[in-house]
Protein backbone atom coordinates (compact mmCIF):
# COMPACT_ATOMS: atom_id res chain seq x y z
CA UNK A 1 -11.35 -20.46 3.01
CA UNK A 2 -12.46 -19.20 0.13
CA UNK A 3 -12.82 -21.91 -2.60
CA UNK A 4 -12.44 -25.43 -2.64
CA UNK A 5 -11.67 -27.01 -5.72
CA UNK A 6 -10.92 -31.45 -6.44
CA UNK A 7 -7.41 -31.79 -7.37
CA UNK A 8 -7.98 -33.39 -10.76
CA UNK A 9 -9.63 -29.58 -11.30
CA UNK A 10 -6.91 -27.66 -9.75
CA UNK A 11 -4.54 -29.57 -12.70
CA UNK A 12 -6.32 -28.92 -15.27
CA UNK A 13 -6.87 -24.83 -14.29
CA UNK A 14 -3.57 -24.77 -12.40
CA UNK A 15 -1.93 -21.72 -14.05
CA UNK A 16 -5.14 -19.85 -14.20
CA UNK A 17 -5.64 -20.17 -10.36
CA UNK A 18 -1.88 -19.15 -9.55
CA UNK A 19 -2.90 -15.60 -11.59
CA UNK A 20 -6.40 -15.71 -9.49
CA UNK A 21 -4.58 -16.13 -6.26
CA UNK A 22 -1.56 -13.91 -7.02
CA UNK A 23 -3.89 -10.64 -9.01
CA UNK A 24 -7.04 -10.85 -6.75
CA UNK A 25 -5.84 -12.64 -3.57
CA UNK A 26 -7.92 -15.50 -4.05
CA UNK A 27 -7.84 -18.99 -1.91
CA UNK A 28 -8.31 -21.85 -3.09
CA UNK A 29 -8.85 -25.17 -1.25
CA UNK A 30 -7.63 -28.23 -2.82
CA UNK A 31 -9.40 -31.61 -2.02
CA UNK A 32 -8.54 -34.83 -2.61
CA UNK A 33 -11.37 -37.43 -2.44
CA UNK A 34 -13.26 -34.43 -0.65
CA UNK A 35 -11.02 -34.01 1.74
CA UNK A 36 -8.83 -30.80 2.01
CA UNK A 37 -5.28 -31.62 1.21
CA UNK A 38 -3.74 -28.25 0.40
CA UNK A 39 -4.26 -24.48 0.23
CA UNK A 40 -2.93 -22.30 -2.87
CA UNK A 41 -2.65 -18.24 -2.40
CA UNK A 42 -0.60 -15.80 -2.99
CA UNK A 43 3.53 -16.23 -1.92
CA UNK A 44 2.69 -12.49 -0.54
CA UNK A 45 -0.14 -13.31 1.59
CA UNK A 46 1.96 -16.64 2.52
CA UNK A 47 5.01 -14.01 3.78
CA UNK A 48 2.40 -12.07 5.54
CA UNK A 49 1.38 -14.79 7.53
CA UNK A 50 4.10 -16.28 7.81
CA UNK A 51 5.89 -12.95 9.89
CA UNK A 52 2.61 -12.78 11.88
CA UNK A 53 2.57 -16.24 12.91
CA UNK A 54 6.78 -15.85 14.18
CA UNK A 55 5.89 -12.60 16.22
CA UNK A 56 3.54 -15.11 18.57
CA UNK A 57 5.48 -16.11 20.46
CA UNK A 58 7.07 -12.45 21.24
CA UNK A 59 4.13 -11.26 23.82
CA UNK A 60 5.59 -7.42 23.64
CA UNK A 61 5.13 -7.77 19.69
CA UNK A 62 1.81 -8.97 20.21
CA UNK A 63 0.43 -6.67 22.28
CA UNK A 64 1.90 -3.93 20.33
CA UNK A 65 0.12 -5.15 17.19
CA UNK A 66 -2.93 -5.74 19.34
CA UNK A 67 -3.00 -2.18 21.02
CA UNK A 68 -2.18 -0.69 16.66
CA UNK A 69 -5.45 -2.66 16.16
CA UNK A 70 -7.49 -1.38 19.06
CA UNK A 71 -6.41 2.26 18.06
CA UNK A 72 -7.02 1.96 13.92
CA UNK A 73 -10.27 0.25 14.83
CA UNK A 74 -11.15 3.78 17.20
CA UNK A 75 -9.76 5.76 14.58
CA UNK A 76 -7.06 6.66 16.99
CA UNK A 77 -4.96 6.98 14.09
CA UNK A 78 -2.10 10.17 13.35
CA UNK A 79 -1.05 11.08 9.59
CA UNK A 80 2.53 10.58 8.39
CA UNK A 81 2.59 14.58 9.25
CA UNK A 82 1.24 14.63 12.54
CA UNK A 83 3.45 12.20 14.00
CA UNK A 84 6.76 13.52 11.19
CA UNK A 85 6.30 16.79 10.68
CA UNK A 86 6.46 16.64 7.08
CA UNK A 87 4.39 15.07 3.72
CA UNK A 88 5.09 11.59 2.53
C-alpha cells in the first residue's frame, strides 16, 4: 500500500486524506499500535475492486479479462472505428 499513517494522525488529517485519496487516488494505511487496522481510498477505486473481485469466481469472465490483458499488453488493440465503423 501506499502510505501508512497511526490512527491518532489519520484523526487529526482525516478530511484532508479523504480529498488525497478521492483527487489523486492515494492509499492510505491506518495503524493502530503499528499494526494495520484499516485501508482508506477512493469509494471509486473501492467499486472497481469490488466488481473485479465478484467476476472470480466466473472462470469465462476471467479469462476474458485475462486474454483483454494479454492483447492491450501486445498492443493487439482495435480503435472504436476499426472495430464500429464510425468516430466516438
Amino acid at each position: 500500500m501506499n502510505n501508512a499513517i497511526p490512527l491518532k494522525e489519520a484523526r487529526q488529517k482525516f478530511s484532508r486524506l479523504v480529498d488525497r485519496a478521492d483527487r489523486q487516488s492515494e492509499r492510505f494505511v491506518v495503524t493502530k499500535n503499528g499494526t494495520p487496522r484499516a485501508v482508506l481510498m477512493s469509494a471509486e477505486e473501492c467499486e472497481s475492486w469490488v466488481e473485479s473481485l465478484e467476476l472470480m469466481p466466473n472462470p469465462k469472465a476471467v479469462k476474458t479479462l485475462e486474454q483483454g490483458l494479454k492483447e492491450a499488453k501486445s498492443r493487439k488493440v482495435a480503435s472504436f472505428k476499426e472495430v464500429f465503423g464510425e468516430e466516438l
